[in-house]
C-alpha atoms as a PDB file:
ATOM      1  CA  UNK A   1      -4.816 -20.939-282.694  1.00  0.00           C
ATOM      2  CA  UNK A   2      -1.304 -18.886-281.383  1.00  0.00           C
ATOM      3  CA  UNK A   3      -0.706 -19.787-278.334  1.00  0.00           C
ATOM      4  CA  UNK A   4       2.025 -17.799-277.774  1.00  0.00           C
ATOM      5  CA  UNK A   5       1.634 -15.307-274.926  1.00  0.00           C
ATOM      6  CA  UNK A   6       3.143 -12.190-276.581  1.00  0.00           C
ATOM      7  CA  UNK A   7       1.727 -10.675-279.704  1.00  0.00           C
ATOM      8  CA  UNK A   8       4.737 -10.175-281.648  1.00  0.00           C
ATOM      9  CA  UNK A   9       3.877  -7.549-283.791  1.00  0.00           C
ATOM     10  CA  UNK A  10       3.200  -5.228-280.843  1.00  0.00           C
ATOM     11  CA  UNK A  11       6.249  -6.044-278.701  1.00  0.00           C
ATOM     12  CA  UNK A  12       5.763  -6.209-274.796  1.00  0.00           C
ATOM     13  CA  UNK A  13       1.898  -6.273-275.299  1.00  0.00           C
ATOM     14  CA  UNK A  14       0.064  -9.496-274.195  1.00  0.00           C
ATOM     15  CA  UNK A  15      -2.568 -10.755-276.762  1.00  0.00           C
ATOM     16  CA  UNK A  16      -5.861  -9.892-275.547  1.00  0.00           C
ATOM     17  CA  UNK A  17      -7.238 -13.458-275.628  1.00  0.00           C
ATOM     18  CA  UNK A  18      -4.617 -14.244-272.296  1.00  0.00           C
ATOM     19  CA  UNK A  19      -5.396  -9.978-271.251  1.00  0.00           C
ATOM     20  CA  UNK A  20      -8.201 -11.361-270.442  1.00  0.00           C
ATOM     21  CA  UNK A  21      -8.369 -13.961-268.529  1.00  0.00           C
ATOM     22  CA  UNK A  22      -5.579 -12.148-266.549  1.00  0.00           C
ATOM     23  CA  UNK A  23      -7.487  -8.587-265.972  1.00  0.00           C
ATOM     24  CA  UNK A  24     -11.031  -9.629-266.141  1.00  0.00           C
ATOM     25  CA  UNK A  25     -11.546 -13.760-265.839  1.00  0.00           C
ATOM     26  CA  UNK A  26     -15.017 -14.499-266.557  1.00  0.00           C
ATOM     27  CA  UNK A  27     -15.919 -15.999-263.396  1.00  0.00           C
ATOM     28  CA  UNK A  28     -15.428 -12.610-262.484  1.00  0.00           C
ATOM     29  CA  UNK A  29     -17.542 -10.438-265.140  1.00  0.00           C
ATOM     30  CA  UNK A  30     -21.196 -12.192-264.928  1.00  0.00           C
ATOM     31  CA  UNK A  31     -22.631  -9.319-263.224  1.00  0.00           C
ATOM     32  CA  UNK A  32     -23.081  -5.411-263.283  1.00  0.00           C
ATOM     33  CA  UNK A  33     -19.837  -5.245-260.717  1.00  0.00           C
ATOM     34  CA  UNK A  34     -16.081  -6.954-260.984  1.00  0.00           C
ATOM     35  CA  UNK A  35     -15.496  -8.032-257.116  1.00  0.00           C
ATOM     36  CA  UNK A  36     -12.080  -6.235-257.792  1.00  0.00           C
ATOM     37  CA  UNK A  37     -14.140  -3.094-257.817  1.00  0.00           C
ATOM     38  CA  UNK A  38     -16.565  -3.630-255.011  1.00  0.00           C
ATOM     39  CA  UNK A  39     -13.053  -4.696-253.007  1.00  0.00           C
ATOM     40  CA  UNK A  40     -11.440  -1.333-253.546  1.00  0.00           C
ATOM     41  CA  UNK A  41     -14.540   1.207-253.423  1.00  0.00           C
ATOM     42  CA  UNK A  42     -15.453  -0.362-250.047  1.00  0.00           C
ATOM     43  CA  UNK A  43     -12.065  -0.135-249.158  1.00  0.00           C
ATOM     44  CA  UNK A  44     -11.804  -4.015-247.295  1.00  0.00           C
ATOM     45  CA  UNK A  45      -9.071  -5.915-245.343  1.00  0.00           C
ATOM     46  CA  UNK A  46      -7.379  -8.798-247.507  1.00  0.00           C
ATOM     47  CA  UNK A  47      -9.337 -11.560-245.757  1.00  0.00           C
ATOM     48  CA  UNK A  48     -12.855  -9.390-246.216  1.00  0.00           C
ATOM     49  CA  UNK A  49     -11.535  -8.771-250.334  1.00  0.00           C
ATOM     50  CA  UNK A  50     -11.436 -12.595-250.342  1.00  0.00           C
ATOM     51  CA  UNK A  51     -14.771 -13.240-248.692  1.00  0.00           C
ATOM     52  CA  UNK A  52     -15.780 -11.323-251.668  1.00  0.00           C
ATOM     53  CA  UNK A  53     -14.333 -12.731-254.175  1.00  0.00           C
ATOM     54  CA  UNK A  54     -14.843 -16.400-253.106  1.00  0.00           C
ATOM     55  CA  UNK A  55     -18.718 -15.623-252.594  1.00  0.00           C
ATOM     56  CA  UNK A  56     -18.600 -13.883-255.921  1.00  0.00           C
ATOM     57  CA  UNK A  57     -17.219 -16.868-257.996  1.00  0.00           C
ATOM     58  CA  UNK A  58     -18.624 -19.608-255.890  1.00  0.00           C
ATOM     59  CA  UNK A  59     -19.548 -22.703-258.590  1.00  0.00           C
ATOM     60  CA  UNK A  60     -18.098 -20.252-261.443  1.00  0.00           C
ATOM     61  CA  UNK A  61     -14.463 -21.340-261.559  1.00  0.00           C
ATOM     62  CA  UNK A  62     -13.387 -24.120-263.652  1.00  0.00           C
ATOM     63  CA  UNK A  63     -12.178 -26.726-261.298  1.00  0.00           C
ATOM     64  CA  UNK A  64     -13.281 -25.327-258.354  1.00  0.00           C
ATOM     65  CA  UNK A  65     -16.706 -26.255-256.926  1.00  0.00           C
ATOM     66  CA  UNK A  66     -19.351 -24.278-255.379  1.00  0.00           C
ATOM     67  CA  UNK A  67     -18.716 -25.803-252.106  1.00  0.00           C
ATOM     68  CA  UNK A  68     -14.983 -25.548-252.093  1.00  0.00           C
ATOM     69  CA  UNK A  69     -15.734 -21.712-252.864  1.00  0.00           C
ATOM     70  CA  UNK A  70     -17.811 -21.383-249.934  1.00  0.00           C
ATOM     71  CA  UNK A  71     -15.289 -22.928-247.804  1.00  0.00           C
ATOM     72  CA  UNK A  72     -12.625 -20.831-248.797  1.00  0.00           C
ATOM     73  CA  UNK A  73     -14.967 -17.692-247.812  1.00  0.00           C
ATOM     74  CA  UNK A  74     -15.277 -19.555-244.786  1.00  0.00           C
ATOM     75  CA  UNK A  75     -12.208 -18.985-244.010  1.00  0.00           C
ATOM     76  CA  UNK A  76     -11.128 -16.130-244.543  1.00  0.00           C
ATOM     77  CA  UNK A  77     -14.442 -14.714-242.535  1.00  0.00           C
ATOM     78  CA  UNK A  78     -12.327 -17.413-239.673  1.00  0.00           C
ATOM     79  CA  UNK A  79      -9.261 -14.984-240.319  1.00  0.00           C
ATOM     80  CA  UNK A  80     -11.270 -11.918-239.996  1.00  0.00           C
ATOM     81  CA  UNK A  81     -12.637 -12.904-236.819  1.00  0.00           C
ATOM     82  CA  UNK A  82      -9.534 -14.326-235.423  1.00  0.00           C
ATOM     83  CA  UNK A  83      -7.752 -11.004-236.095  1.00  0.00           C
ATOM     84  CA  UNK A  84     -10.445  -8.479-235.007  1.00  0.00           C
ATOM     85  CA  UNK A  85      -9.992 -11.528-231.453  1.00  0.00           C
ATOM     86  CA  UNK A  86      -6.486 -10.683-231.563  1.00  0.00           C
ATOM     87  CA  UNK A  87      -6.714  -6.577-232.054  1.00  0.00           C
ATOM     88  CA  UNK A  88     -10.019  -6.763-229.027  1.00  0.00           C
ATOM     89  CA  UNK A  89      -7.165  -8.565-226.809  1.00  0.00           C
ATOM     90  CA  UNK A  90      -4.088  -6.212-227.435  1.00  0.00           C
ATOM     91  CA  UNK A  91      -6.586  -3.450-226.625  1.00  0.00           C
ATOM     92  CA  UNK A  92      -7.882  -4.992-223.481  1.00  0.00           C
ATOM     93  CA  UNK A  93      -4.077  -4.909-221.862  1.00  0.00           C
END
């Protein structure tokens, strides 16, 4: 196996083994939809993108558990909330 991270007989190109798990990891591509694409069609905030993306690869990342997914959702739905807080209380003065 090469492990090297360039092909060298197409200089500047990544081999497509490491393309991969850069531009489509496979803990994104088990369903119909990347979450990269349901991000950017619906147009979401950063913390709502990672809500996403979390939910979407909950207990499908190696080394990360299903749990410690649905934390991290967790908060970044706490971020949402605390910003939307923060916008409601600008507005109110």
């Amino acid at each position: 196996m090469n492990n090297n991270r360039y092909n060298w007989n197409m200089p500047g190109k990544i081999n497509a083994e490491k393309e991969d798990v850069i531009s489509h990891p496979s803990h994104y591509c088990f369903g119909k939809y990347e979450p990269v694409k349901v991000i950017q069609d619906w147009g979401l905030s950063f913390c709502l993108g990672n809500v996403v993306k979390y939910l979407a690869r909950a207990g499908r990342k190696d080394g990360n558990s299903k749990l410690q997914d649905l934390l991290k959702a967790k908060q970044y739905i706490e971020f949402e909330i605390e910003e939307l807080e923060n916008d409601f209380q600008k507005q109110r003065h």
